[in-house]
N, C-alpha and C. Protein backbone atom coordinates (compact mmCIF):
# COMPACT_ATOMS: atom_id res chain seq x y z
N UNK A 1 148.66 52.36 59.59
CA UNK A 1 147.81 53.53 59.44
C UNK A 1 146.72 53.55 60.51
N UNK A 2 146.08 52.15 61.09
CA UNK A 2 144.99 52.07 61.93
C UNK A 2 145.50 52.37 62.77
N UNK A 3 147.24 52.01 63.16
CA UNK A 3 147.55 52.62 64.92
C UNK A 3 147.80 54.07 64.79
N UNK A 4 147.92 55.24 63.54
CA UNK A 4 148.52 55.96 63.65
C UNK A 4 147.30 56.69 64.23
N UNK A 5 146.14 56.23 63.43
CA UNK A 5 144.58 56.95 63.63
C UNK A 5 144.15 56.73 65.29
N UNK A 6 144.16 55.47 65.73
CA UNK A 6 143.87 55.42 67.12
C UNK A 6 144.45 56.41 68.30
N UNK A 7 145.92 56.46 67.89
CA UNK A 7 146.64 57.07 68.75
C UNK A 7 146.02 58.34 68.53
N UNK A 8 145.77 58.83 67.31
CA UNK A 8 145.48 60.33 66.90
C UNK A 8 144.08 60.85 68.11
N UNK A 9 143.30 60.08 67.75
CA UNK A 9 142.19 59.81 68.72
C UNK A 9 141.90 59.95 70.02
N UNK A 10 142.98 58.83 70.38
CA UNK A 10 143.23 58.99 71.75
C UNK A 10 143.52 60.17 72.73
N UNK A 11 144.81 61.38 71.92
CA UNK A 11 145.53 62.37 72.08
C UNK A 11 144.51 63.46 72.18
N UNK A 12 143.23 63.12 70.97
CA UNK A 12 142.53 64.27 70.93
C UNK A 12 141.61 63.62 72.05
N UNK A 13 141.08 63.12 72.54
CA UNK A 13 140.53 62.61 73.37
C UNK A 13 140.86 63.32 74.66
N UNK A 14 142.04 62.57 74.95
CA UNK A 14 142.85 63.18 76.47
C UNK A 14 142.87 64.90 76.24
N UNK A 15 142.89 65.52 75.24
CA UNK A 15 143.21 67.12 75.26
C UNK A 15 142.07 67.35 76.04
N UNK A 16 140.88 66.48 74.79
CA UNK A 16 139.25 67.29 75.21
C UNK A 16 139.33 67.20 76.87
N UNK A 17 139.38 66.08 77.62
CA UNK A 17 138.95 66.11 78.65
C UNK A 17 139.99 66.76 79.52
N UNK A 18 140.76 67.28 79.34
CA UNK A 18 141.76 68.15 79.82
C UNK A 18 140.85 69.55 80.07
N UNK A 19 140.67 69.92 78.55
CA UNK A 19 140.18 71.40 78.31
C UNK A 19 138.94 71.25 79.24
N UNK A 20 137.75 70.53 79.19
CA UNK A 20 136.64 70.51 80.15
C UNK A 20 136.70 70.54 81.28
N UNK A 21 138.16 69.42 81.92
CA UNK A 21 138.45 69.60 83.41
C UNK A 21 138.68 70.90 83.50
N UNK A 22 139.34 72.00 83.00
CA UNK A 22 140.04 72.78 83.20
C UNK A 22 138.99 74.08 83.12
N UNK A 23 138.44 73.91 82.28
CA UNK A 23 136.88 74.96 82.45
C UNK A 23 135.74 74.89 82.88
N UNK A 24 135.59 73.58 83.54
CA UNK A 24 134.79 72.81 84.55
C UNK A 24 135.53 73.86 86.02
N UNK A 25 136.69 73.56 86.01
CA UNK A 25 137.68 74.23 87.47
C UNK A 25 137.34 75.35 87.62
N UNK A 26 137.77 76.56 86.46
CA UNK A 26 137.62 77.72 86.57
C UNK A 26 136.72 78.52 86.51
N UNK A 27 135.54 78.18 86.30
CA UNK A 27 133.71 78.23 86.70
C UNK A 27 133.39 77.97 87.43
N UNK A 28 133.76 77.09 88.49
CA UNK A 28 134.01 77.09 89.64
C UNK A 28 134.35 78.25 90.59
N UNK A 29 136.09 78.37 90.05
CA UNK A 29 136.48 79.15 91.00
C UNK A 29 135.72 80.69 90.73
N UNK A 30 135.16 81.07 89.37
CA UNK A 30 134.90 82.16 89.39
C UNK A 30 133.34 82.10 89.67
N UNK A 31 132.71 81.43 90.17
CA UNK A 31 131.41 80.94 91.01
C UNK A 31 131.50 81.80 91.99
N UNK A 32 132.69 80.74 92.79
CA UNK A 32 132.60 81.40 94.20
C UNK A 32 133.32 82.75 94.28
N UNK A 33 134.45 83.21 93.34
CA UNK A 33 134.68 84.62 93.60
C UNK A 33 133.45 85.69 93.20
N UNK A 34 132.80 85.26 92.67
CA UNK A 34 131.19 86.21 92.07
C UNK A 34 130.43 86.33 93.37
N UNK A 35 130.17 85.04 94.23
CA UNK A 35 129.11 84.89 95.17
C UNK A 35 129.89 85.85 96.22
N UNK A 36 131.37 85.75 96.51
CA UNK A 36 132.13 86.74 97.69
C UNK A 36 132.29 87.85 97.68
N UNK A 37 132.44 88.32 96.16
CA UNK A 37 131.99 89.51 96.06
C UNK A 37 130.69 90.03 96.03
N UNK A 38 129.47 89.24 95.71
CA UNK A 38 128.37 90.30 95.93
C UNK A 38 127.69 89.88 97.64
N UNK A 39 129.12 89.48 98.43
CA UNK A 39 128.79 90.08 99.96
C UNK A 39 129.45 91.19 100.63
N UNK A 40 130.19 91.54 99.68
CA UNK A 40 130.86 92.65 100.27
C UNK A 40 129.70 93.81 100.38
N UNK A 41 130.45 94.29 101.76
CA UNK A 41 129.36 95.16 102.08
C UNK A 41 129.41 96.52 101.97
N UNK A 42 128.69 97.54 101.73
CA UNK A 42 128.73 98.54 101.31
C UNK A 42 129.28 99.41 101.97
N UNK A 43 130.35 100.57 101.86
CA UNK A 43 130.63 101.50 103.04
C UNK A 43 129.45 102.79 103.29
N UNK A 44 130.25 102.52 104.84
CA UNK A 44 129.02 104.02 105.31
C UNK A 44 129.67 105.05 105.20
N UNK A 45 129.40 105.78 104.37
CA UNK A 45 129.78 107.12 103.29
C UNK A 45 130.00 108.14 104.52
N UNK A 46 129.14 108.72 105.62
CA UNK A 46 129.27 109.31 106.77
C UNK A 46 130.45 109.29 107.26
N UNK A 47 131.13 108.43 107.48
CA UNK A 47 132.36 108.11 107.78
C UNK A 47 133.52 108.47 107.41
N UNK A 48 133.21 108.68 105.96
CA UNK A 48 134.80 108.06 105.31
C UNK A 48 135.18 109.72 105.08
N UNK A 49 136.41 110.27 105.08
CA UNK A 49 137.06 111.68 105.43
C UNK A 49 137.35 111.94 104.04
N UNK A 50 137.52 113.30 103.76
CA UNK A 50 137.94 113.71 102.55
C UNK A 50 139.05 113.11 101.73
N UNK A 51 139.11 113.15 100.56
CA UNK A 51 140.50 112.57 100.13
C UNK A 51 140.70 111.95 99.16
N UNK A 52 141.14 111.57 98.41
CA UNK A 52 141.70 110.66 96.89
C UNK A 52 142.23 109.14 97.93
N UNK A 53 141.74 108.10 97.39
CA UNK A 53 141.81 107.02 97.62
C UNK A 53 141.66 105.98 97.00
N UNK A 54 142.86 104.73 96.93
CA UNK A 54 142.97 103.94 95.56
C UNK A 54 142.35 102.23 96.56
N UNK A 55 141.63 101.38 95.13
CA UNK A 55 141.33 100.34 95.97
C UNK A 55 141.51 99.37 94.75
N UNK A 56 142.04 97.97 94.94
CA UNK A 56 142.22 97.04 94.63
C UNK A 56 141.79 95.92 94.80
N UNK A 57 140.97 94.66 93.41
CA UNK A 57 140.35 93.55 93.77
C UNK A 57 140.85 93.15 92.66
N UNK A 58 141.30 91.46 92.62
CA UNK A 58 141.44 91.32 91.90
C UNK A 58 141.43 89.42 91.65
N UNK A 59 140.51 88.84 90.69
CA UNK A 59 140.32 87.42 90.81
C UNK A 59 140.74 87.12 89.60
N UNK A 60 140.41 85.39 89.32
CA UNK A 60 141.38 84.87 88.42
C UNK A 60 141.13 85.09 86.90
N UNK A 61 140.15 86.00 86.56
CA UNK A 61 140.16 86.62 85.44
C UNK A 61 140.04 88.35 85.33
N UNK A 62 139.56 88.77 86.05
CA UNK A 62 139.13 90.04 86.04
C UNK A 62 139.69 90.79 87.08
N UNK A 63 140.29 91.92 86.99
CA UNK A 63 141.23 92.71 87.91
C UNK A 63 141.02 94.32 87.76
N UNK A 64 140.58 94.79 89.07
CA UNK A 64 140.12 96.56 88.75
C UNK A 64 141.14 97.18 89.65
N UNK A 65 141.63 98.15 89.59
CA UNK A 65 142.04 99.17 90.34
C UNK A 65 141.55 100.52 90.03
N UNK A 66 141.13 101.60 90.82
CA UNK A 66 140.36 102.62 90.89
C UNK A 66 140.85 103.47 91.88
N UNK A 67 140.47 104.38 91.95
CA UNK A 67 140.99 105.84 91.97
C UNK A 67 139.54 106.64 92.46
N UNK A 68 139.25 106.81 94.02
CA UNK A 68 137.90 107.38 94.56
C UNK A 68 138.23 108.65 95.28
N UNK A 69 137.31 109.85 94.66
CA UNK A 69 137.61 110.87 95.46
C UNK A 69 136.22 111.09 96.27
N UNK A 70 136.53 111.38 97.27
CA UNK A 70 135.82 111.93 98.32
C UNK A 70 135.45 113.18 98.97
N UNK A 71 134.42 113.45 99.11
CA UNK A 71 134.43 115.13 99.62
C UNK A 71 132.99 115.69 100.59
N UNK A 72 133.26 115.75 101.66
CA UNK A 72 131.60 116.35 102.47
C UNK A 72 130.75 114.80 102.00
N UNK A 73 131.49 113.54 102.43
CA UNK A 73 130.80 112.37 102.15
C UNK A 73 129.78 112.19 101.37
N UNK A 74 130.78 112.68 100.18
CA UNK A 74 129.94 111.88 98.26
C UNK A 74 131.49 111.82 98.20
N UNK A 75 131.10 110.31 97.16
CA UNK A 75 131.98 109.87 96.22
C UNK A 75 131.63 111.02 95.09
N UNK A 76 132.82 111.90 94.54
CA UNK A 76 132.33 112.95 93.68
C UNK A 76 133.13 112.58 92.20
N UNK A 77 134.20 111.39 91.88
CA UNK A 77 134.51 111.03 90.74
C UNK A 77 135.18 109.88 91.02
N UNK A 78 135.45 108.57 90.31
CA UNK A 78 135.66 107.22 90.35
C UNK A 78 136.59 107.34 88.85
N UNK A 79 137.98 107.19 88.94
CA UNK A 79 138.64 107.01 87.60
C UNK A 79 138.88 105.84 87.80
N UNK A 80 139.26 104.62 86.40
CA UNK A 80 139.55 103.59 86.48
C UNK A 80 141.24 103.78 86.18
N UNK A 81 142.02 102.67 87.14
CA UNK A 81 143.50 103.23 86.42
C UNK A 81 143.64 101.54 85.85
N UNK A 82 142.99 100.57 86.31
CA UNK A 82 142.85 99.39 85.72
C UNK A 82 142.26 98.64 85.68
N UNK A 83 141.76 98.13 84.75
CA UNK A 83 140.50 96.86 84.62
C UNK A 83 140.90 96.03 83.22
N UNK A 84 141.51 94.42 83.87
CA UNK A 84 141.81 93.47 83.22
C UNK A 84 140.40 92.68 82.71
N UNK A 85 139.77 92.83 81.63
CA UNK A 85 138.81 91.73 81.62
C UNK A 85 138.41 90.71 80.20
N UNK A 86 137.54 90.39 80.44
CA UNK A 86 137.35 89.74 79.27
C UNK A 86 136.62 90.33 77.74
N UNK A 87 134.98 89.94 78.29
CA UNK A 87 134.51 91.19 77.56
C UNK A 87 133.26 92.13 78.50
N UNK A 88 134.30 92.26 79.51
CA UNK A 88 133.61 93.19 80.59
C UNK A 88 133.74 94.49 80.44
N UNK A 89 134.49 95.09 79.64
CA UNK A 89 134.33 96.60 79.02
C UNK A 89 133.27 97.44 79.43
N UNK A 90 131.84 96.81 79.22
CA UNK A 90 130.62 97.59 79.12
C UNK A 90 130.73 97.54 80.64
N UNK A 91 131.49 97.40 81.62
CA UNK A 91 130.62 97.11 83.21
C UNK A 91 131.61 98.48 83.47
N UNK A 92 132.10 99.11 82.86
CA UNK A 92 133.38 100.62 83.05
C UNK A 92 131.76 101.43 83.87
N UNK A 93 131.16 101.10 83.30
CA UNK A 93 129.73 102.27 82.96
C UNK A 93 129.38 102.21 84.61
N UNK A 94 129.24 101.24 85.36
CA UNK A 94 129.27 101.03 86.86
C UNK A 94 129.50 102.47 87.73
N UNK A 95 130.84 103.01 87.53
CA UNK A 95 131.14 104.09 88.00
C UNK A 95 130.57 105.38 87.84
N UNK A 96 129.88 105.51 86.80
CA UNK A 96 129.09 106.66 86.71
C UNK A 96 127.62 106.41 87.65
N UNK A 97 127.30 105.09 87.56
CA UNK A 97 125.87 104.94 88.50
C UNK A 97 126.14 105.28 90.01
N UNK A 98 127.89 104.89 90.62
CA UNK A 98 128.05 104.96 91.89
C UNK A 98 128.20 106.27 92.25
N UNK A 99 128.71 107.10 91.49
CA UNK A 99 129.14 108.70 91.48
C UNK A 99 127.49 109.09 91.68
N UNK A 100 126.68 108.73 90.48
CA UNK A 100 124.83 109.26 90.40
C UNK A 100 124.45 109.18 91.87
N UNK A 101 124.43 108.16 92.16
CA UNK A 101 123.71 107.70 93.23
C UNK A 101 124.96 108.00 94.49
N UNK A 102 125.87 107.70 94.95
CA UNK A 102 126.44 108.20 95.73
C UNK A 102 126.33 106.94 96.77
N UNK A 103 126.58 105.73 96.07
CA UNK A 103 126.45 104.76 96.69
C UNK A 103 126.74 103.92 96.14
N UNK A 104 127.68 102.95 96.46
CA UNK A 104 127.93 101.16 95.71
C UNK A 104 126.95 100.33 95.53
N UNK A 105 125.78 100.58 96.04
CA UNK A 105 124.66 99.34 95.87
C UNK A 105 123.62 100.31 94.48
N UNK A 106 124.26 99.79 93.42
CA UNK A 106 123.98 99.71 92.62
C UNK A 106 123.55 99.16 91.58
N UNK A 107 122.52 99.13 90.56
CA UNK A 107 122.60 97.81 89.69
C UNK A 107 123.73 97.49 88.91
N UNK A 108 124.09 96.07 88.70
CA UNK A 108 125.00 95.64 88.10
C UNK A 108 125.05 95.67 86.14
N UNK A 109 125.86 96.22 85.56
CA UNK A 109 125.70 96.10 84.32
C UNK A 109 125.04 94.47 83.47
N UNK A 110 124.48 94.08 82.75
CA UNK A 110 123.76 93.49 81.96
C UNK A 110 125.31 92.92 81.26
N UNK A 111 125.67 91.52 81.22
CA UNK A 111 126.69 90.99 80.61
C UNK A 111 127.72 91.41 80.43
N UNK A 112 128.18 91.81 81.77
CA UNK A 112 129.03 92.00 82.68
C UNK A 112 129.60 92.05 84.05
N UNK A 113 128.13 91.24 84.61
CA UNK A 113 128.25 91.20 85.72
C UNK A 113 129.65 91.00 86.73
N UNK A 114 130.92 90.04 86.07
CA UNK A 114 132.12 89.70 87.18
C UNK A 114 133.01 91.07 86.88
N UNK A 115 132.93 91.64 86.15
CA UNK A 115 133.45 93.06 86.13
C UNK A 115 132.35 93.98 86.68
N UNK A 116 131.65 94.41 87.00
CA UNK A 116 130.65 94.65 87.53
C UNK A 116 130.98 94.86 89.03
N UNK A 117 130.93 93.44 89.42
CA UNK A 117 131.63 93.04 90.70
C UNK A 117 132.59 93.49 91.66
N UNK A 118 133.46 93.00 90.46
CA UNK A 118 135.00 93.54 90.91
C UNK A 118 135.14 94.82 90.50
N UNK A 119 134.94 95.71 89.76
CA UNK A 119 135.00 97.39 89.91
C UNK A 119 134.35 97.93 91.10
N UNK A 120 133.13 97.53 91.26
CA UNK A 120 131.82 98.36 92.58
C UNK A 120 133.15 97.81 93.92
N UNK A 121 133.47 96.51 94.35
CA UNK A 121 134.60 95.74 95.25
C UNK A 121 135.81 96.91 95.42
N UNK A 122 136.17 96.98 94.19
CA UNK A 122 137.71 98.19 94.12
C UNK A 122 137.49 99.19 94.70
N UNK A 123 136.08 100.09 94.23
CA UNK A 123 135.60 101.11 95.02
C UNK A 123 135.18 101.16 95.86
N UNK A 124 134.54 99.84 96.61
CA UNK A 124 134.43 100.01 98.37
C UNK A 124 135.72 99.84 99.00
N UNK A 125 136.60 98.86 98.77
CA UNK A 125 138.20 98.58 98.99
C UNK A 125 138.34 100.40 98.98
N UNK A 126 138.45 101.13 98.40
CA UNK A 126 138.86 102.63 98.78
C UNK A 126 138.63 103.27 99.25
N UNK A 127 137.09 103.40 99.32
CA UNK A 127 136.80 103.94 99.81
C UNK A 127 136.83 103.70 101.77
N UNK A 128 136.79 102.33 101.73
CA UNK A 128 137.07 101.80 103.30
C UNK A 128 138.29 102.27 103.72
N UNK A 129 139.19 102.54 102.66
CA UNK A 129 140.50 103.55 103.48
C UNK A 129 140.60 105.01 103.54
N UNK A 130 139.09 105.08 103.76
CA UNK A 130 138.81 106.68 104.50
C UNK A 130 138.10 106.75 104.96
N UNK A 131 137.35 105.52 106.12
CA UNK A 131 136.88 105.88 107.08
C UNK A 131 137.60 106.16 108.34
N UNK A 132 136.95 107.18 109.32
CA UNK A 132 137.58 107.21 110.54
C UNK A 132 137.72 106.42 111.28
N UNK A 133 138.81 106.30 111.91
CA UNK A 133 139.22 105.19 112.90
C UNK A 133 138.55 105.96 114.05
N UNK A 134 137.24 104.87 114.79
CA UNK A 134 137.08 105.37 115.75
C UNK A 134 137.54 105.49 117.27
């Protein structure tokens, strides 16, 4: 019975430090995908030509794709066609501030920041495929 308990121990032992390595890792990686995305840089709206334009970002938890229309350089509506997240739901709200303001440098939603991120990212990703090639 004492070896059955040790072993039991042991097993739960090795899981724990499994599960910690493993969310130790991925706090990590979503560290540095947080810090790369808030260098992305903003597009110059002047630029970018009329048009419906789709943009894609997507890291190891959270994934947006979006849908930017353009017109007389304003972003004039931002649909989401996808956003994988956790409980980043509330960061949807992002797109109405970028449409307000008419600009990606925006504040970031309140506990939601990596969706946050990666939505404002999707919509410069689209919008960068309507600037003019000079």
């Amino acid at each position: 019975m004492k070896k059955i308990f040790r072993v039991f121990i042991v097993l739960i032992l090795f899981i724990l430090i499994i599960v910690v390595s493993c969310t130790a890792m991925m706090n990590k990686e979503m560290e540095k995908a947080k810090n790369e995305l808030m260098l992305v840089e903003d597009p110059d709206l002047s630029k970018v030509e009329d048009g419906i334009y789709r943009g894609k970002v997507e890291t190891m938890l959270v994934k947006a794709e979006v849908e930017v229309s353009v017109k007389n350089h304003k972003i004039i509506s931002i649909s989401i066609i996808k956003h994988e997240n956790g409980k980043g739901k509330p960061a949807e709200a992002i797109v109405d501030a970028i449409v307000k303001d008419n600009s990606t440098d925006v504040e970031l939603i309140a506990g939601a920041t990596m969706s946050s991120l990666v939505i404002r990212a999707a919509v410069i990703d689209a919008v960068n495929k309507g600037i003019k090639a000079s």
